[in-house]
PDB file of N, CA and C in Angstrom:
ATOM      1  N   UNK A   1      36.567  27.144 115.199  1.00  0.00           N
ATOM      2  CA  UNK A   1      35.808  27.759 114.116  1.00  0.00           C
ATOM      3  C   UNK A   1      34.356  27.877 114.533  1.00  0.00           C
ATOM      4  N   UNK A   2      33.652  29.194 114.319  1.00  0.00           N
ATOM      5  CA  UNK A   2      32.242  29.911 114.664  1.00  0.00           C
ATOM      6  C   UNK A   2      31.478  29.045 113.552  1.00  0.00           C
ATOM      7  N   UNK A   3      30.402  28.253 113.594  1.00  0.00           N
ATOM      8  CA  UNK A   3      29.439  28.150 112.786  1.00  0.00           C
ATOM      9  C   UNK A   3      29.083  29.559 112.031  1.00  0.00           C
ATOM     10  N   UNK A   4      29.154  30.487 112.453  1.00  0.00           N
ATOM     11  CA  UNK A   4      28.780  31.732 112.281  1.00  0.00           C
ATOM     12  C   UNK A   4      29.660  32.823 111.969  1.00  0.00           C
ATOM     13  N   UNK A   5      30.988  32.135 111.517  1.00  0.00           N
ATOM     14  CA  UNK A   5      32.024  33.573 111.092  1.00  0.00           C
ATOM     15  C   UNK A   5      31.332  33.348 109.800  1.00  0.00           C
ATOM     16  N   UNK A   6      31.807  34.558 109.387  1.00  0.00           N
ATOM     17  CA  UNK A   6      31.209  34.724 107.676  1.00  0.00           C
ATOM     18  C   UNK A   6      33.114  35.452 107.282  1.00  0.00           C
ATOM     19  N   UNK A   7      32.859  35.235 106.294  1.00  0.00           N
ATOM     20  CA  UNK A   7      34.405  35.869 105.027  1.00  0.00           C
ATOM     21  C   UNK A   7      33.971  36.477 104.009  1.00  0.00           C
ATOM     22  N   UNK A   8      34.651  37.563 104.225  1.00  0.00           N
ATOM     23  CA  UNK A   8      34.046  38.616 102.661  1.00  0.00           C
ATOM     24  C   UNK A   8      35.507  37.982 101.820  1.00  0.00           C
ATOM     25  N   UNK A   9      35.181  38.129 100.660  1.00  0.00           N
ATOM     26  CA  UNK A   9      35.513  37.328  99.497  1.00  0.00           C
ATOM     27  C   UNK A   9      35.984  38.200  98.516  1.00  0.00           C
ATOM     28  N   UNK A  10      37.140  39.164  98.034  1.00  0.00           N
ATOM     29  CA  UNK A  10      37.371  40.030  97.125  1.00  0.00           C
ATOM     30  C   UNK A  10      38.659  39.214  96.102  1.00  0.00           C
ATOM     31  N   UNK A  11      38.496  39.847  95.015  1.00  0.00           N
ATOM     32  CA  UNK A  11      39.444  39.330  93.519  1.00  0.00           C
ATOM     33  C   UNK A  11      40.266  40.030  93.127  1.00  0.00           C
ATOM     34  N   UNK A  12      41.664  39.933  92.560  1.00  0.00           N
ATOM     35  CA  UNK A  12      42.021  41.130  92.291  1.00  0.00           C
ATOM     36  C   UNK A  12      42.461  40.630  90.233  1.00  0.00           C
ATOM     37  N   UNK A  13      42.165  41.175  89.202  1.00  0.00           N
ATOM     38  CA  UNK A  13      43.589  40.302  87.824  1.00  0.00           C
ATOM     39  C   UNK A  13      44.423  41.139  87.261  1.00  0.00           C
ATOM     40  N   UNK A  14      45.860  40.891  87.434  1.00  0.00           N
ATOM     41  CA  UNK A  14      46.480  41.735  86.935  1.00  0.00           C
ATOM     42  C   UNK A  14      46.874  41.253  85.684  1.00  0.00           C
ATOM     43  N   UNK A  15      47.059  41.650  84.174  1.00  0.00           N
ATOM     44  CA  UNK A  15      47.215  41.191  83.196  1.00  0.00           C
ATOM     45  C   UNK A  15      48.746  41.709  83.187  1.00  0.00           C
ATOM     46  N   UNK A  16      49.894  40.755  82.874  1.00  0.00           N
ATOM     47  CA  UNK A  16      51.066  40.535  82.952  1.00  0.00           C
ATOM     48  C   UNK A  16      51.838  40.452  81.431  1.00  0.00           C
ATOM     49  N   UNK A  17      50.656  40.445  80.526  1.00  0.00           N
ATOM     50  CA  UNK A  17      51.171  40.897  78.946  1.00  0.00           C
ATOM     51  C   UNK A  17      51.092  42.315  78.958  1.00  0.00           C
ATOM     52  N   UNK A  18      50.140  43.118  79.406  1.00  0.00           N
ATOM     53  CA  UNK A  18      49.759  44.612  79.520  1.00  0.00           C
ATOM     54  C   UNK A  18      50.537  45.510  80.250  1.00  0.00           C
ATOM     55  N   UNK A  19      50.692  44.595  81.311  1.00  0.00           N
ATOM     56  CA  UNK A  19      51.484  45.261  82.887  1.00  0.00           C
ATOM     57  C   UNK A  19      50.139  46.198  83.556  1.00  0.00           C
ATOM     58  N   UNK A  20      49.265  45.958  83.317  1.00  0.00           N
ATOM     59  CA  UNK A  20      47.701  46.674  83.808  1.00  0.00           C
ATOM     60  C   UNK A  20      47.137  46.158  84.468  1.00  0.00           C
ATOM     61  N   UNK A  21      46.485  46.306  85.444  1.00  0.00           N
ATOM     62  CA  UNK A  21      45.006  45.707  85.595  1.00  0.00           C
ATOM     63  C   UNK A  21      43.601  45.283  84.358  1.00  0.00           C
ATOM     64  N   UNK A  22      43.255  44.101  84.642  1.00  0.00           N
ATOM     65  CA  UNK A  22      42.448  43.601  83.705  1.00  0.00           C
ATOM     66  C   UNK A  22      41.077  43.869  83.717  1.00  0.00           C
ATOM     67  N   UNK A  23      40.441  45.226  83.612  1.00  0.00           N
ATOM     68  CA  UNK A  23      39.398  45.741  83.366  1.00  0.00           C
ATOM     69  C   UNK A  23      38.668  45.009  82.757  1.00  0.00           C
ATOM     70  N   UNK A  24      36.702  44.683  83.100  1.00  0.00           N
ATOM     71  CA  UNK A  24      35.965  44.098  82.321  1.00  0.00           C
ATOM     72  C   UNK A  24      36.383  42.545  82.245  1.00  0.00           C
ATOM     73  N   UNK A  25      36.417  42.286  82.900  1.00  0.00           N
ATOM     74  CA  UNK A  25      36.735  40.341  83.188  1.00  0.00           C
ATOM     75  C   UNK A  25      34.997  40.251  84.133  1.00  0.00           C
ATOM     76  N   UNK A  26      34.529  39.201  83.128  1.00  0.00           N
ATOM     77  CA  UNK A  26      32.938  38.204  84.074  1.00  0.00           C
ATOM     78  C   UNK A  26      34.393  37.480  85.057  1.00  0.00           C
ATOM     79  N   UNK A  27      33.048  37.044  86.516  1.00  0.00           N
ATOM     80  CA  UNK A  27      33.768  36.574  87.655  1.00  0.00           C
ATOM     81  C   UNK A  27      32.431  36.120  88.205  1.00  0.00           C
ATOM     82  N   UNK A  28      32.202  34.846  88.160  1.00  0.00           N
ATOM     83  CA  UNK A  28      31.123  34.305  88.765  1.00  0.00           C
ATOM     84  C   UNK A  28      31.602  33.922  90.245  1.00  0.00           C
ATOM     85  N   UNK A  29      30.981  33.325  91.061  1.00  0.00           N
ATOM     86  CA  UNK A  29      31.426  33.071  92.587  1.00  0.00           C
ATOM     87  C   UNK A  29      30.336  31.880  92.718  1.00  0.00           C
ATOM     88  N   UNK A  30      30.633  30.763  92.955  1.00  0.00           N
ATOM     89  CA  UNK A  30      29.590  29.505  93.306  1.00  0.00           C
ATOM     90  C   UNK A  30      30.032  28.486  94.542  1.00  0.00           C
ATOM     91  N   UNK A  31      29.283  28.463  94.999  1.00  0.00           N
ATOM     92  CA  UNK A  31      28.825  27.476  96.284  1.00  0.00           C
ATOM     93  C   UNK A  31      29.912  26.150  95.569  1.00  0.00           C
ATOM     94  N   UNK A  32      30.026  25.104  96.811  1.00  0.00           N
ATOM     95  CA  UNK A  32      30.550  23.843  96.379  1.00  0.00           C
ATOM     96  C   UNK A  32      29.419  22.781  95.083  1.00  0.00           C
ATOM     97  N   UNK A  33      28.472  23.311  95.616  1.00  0.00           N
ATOM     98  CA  UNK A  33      27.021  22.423  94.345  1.00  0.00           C
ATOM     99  C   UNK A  33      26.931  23.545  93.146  1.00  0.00           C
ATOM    100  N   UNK A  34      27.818  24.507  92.628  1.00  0.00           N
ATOM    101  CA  UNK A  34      27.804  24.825  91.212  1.00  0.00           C
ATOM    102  C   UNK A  34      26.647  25.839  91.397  1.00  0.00           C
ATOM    103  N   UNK A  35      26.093  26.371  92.222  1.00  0.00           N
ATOM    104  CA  UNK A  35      24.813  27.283  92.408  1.00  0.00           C
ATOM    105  C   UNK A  35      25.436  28.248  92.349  1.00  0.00           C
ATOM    106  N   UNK A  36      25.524  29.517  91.972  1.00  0.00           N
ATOM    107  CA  UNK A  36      25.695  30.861  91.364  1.00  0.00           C
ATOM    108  C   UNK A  36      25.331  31.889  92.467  1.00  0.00           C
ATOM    109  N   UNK A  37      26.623  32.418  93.271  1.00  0.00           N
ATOM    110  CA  UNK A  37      26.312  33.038  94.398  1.00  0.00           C
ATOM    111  C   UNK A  37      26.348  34.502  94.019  1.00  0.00           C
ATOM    112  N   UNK A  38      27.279  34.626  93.247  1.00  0.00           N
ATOM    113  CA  UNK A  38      27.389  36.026  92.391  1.00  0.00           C
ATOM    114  C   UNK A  38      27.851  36.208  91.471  1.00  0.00           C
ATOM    115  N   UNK A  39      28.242  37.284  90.370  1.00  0.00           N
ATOM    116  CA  UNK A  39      28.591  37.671  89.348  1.00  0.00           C
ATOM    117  C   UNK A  39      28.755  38.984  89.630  1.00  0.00           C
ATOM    118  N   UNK A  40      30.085  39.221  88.983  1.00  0.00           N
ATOM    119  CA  UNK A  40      30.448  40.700  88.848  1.00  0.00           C
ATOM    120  C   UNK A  40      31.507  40.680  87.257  1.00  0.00           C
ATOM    121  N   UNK A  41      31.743  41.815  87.181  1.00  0.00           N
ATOM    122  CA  UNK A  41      33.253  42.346  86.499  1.00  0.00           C
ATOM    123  C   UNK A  41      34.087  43.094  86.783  1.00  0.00           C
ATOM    124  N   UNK A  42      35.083  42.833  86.839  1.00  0.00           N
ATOM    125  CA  UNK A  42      36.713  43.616  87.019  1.00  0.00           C
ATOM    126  C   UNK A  42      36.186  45.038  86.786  1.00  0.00           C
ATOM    127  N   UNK A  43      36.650  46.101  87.921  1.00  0.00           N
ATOM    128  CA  UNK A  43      36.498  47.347  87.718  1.00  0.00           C
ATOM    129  C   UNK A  43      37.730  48.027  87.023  1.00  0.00           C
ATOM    130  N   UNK A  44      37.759  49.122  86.415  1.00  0.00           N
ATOM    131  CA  UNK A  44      38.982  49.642  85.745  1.00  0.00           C
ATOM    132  C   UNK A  44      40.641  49.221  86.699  1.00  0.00           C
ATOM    133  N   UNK A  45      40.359  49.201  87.721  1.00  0.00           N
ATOM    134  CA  UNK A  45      41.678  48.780  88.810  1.00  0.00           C
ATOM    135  C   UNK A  45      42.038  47.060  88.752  1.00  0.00           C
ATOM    136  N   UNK A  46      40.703  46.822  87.808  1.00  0.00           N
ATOM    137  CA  UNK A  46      40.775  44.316  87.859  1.00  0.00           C
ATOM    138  C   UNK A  46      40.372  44.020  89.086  1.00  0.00           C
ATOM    139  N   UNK A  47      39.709  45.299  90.126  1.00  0.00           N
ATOM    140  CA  UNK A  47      39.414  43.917  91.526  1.00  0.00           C
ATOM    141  C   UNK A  47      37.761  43.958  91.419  1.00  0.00           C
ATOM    142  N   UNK A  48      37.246  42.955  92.157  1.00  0.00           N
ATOM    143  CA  UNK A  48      36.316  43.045  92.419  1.00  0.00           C
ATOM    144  C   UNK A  48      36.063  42.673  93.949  1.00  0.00           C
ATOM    145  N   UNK A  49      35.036  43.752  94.883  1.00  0.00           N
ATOM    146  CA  UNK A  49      34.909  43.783  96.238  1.00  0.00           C
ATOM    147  C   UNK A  49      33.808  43.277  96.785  1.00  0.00           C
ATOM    148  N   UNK A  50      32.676  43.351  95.721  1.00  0.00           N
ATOM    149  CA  UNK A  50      31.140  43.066  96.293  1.00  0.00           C
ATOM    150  C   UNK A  50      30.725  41.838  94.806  1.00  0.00           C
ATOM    151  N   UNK A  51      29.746  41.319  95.469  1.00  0.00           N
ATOM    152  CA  UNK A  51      29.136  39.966  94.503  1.00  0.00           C
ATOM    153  C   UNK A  51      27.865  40.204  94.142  1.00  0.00           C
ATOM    154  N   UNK A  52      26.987  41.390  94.046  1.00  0.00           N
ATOM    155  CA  UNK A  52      25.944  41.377  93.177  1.00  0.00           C
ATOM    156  C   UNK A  52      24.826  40.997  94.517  1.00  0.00           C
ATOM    157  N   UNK A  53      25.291  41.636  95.783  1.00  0.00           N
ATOM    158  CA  UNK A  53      24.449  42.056  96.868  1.00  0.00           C
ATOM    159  C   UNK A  53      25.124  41.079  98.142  1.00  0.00           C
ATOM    160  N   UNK A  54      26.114  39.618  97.851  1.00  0.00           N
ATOM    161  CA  UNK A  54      26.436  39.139  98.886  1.00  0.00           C
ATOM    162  C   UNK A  54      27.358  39.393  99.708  1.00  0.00           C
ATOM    163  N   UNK A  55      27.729  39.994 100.766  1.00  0.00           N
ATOM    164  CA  UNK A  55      28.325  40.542 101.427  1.00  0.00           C
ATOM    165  C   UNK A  55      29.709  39.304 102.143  1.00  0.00           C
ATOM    166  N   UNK A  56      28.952  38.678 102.589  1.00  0.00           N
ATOM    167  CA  UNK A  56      29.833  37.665 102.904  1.00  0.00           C
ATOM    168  C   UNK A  56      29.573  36.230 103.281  1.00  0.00           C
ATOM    169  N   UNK A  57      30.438  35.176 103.508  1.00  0.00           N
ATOM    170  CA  UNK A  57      30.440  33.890 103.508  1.00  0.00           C
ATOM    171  C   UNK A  57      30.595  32.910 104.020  1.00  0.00           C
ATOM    172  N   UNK A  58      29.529  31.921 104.542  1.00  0.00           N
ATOM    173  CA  UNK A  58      29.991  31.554 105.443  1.00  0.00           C
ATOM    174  C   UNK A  58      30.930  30.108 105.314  1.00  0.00           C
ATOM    175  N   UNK A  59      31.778  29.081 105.865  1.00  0.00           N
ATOM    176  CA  UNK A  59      33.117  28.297 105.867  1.00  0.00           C
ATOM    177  C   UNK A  59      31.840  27.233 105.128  1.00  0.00           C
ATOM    178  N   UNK A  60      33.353  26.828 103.555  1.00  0.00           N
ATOM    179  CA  UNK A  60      32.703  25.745 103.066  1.00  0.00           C
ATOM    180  C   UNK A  60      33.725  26.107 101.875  1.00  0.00           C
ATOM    181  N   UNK A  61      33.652  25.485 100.869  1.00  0.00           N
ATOM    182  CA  UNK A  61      34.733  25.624  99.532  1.00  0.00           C
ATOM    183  C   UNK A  61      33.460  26.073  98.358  1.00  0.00           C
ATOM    184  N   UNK A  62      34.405  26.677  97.937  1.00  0.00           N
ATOM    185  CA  UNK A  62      33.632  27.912  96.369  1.00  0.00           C
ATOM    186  C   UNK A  62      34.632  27.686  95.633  1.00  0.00           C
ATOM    187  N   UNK A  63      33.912  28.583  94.567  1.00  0.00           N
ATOM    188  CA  UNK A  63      34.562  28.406  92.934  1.00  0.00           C
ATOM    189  C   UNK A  63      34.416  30.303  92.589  1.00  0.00           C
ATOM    190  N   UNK A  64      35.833  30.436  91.827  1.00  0.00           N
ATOM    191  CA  UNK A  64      35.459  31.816  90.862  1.00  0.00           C
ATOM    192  C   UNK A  64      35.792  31.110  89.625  1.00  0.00           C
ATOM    193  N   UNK A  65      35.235  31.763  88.740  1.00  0.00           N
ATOM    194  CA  UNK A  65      35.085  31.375  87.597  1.00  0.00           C
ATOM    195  C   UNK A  65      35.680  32.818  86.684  1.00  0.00           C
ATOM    196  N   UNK A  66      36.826  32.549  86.320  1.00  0.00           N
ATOM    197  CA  UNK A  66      37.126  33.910  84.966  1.00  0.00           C
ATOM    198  C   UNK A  66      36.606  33.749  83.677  1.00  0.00           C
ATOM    199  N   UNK A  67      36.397  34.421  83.177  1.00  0.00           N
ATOM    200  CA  UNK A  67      35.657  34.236  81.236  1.00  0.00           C
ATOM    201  C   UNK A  67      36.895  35.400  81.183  1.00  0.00           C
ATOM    202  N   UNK A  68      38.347  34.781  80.701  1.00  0.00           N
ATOM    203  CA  UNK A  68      39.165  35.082  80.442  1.00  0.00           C
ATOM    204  C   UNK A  68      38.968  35.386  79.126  1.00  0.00           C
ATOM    205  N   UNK A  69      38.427  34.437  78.085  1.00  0.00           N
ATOM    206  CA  UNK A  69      38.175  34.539  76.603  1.00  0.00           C
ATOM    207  C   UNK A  69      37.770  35.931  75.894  1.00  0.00           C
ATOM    208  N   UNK A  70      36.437  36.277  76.663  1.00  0.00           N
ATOM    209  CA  UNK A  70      36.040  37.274  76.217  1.00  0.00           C
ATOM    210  C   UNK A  70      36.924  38.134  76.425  1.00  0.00           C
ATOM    211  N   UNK A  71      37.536  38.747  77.567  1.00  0.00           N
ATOM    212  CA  UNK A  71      38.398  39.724  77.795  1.00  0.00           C
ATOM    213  C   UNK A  71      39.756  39.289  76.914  1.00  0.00           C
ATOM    214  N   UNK A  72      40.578  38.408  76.839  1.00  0.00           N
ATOM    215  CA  UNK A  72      41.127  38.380  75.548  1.00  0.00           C
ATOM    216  C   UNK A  72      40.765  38.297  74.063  1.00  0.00           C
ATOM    217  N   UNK A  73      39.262  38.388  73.758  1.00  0.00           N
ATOM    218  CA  UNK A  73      38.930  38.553  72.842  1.00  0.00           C
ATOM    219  C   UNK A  73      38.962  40.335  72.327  1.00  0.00           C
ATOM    220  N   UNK A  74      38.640  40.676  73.161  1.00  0.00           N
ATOM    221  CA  UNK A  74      38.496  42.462  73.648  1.00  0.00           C
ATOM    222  C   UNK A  74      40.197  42.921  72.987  1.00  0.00           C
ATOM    223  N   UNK A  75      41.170  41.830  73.875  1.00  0.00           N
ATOM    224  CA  UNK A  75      42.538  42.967  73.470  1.00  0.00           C
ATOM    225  C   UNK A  75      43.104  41.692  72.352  1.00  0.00           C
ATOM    226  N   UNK A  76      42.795  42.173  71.570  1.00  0.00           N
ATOM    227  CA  UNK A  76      43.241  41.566  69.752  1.00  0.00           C
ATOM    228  C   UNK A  76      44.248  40.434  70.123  1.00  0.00           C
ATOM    229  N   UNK A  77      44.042  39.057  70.361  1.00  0.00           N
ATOM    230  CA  UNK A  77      44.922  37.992  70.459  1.00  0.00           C
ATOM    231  C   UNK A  77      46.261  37.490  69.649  1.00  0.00           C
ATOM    232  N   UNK A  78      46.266  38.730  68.516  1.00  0.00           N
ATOM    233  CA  UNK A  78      47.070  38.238  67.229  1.00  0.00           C
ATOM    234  C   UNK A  78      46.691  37.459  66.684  1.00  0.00           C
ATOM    235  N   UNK A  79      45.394  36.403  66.543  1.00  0.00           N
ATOM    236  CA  UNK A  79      44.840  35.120  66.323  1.00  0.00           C
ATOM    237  C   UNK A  79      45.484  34.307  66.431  1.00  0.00           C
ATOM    238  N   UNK A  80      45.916  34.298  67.904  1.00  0.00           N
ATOM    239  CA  UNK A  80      46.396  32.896  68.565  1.00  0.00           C
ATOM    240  C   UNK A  80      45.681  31.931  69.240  1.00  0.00           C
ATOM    241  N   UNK A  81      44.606  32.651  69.223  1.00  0.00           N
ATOM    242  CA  UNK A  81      43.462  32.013  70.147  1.00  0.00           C
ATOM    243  C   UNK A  81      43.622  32.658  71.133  1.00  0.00           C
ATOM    244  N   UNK A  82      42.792  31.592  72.383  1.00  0.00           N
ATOM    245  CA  UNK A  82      42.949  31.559  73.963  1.00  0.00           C
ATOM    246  C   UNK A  82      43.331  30.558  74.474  1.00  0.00           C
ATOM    247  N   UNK A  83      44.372  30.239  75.068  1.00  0.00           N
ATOM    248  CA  UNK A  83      44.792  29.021  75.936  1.00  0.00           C
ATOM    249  C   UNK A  83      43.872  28.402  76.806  1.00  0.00           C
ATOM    250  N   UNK A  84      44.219  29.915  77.866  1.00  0.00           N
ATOM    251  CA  UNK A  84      43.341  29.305  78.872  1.00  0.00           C
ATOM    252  C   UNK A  84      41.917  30.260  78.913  1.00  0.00           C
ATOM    253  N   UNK A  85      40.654  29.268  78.328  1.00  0.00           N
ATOM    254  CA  UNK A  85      39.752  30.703  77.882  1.00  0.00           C
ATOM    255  C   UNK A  85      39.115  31.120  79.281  1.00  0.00           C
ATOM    256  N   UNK A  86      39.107  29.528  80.076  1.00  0.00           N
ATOM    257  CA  UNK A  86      38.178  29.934  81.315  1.00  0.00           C
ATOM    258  C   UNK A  86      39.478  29.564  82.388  1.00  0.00           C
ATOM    259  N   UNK A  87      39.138  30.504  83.871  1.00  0.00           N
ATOM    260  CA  UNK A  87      39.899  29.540  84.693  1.00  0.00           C
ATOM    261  C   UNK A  87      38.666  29.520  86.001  1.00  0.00           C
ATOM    262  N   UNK A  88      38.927  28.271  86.585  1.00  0.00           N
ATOM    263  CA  UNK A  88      38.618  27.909  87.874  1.00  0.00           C
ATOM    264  C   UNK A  88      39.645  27.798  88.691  1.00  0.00           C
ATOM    265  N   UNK A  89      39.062  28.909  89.761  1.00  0.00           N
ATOM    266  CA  UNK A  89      39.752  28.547  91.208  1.00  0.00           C
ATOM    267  C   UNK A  89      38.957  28.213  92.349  1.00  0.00           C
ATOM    268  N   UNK A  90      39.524  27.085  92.695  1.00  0.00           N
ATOM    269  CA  UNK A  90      38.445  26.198  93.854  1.00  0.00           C
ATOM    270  C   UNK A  90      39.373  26.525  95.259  1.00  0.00           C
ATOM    271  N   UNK A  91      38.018  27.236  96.473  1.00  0.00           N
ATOM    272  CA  UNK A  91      39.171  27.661  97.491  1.00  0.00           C
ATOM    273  C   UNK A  91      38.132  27.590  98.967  1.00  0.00           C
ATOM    274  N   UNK A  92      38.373  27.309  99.856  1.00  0.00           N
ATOM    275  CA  UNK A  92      37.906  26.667 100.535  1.00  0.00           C
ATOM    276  C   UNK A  92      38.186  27.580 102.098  1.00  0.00           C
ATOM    277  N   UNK A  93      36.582  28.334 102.751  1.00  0.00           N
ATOM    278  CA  UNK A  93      36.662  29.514 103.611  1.00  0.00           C
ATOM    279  C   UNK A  93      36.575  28.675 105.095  1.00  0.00           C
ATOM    280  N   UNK A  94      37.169  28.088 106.297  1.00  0.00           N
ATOM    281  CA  UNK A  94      37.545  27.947 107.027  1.00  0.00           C
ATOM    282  C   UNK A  94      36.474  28.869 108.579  1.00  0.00           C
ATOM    283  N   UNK A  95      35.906  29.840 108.241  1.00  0.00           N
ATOM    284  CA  UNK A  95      35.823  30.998 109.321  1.00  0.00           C
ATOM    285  C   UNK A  95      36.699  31.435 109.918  1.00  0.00           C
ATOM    286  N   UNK A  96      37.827  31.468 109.939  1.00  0.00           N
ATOM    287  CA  UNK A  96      39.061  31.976 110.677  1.00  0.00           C
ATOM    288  C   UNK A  96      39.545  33.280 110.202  1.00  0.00           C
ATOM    289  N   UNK A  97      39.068  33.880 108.961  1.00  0.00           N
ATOM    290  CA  UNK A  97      39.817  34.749 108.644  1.00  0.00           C
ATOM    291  C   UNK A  97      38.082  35.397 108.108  1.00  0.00           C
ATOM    292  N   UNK A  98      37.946  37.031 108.470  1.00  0.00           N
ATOM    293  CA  UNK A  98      37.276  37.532 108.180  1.00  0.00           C
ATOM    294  C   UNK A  98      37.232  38.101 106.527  1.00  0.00           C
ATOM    295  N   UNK A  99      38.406  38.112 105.728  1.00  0.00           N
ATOM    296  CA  UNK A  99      38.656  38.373 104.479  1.00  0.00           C
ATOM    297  C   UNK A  99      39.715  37.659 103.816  1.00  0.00           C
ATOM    298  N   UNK A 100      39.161  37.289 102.700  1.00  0.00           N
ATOM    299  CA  UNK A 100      40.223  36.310 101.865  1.00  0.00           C
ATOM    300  C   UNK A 100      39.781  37.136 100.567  1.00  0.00           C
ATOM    301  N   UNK A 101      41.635  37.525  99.717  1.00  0.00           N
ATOM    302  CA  UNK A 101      41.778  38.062  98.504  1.00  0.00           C
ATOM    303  C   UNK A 101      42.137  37.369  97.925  1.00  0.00           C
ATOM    304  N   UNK A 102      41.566  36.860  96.288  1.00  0.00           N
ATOM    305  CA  UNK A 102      41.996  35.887  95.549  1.00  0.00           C
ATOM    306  C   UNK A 102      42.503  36.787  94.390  1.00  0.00           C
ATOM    307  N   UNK A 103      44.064  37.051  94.184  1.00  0.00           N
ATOM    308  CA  UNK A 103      44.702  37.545  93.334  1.00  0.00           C
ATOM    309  C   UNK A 103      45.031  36.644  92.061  1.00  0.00           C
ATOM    310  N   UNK A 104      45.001  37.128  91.123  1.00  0.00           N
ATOM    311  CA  UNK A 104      45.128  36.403  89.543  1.00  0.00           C
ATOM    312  C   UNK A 104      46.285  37.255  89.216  1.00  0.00           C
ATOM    313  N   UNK A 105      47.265  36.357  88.743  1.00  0.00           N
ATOM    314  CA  UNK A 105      48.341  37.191  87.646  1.00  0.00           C
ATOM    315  C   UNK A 105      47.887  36.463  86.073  1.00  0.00           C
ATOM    316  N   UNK A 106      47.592  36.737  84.928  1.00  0.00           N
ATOM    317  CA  UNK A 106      47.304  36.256  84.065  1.00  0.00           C
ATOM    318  C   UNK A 106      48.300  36.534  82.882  1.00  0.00           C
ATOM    319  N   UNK A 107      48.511  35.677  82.322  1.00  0.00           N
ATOM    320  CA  UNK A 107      49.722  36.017  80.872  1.00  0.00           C
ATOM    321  C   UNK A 107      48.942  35.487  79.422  1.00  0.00           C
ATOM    322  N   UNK A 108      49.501  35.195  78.947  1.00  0.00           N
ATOM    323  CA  UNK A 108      48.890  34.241  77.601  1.00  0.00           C
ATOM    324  C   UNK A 108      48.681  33.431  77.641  1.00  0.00           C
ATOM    325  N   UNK A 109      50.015  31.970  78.162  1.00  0.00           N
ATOM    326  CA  UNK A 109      49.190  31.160  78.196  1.00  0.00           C
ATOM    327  C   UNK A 109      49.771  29.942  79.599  1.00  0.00           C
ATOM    328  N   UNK A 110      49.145  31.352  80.764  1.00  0.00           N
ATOM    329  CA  UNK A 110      49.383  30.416  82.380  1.00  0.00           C
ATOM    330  C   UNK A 110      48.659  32.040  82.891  1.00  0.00           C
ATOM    331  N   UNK A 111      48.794  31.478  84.402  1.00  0.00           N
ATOM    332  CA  UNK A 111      48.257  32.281  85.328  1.00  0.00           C
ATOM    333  C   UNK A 111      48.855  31.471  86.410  1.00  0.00           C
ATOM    334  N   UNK A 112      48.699  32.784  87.432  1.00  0.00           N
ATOM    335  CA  UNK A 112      49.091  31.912  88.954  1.00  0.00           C
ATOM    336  C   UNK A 112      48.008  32.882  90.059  1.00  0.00           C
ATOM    337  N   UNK A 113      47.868  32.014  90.802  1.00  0.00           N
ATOM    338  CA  UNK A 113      46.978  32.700  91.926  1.00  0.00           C
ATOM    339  C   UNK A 113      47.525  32.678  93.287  1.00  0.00           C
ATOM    340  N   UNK A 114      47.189  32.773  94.381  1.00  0.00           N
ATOM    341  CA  UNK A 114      47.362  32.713  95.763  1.00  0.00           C
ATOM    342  C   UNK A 114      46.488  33.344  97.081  1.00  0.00           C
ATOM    343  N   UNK A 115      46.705  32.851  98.457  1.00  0.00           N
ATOM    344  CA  UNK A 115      45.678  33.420  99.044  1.00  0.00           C
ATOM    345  C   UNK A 115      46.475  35.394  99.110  1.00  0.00           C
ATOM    346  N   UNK A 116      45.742  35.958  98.867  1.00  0.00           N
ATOM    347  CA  UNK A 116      46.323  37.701  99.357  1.00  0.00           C
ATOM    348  C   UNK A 116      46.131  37.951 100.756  1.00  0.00           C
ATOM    349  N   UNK A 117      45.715  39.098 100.755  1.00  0.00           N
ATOM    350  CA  UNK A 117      45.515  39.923 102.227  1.00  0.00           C
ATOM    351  C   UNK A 117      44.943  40.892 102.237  1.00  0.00           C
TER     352      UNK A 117
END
């Protein structure tokens, strides 16, 4: 491992009650110390490619952060609430791989993630 590989970092959420992509989802991106590397939102397709100017990253473990809530607040919950209002995924960049996709399947009340491609 390069002190110096960097990893571009893209998201994808597919909403699995809708069968859509989850348009308009906040997606923060933070360092292992909780510092705020970027912020974006889900484009009409649910991915997000760029972080609000950071291009890429260098090996160490991060956090995305979904504000699932609001975006289920957006598509009428039936007033069931939100289960899961926020999720954290903690994932950890190596330098070995120049791109890592962090895919979300989201339902009501679970989600599953994995590394993509």
């Amino acid at each position: 491992m390069s002190d110096s590989a960097r990893t571009v970092v893209s998201t994808h959420v597919l909403d699995l009650v809708s069968g859509n992509p989850a348009p308009a989802i906040q997606v923060r991106l933070l360092d292992a110390a909780g510092v705020v590397l970027g912020s974006a939102r889900t484009n009409a397709d649910g991915r997000i490619e760029e972080w609000g100017g950071v291009a890429d990253f260098a090996p160490g473990c991060y956090r995305l952060t979904f504000d699932v809530a609001a975006y289920r607040g957006g598509q009428d919950a039936a007033g069931d609430g939100v289960f899961f209002p926020q999720i954290d995924i903690v994932f950890c960049l190596d330098g070995t791989r120049s791109r890592v996709h962090v895919p979300v399947l989201l339902s009501t009340y679970g989600y599953t993630t994995y590394r993509g491609s």
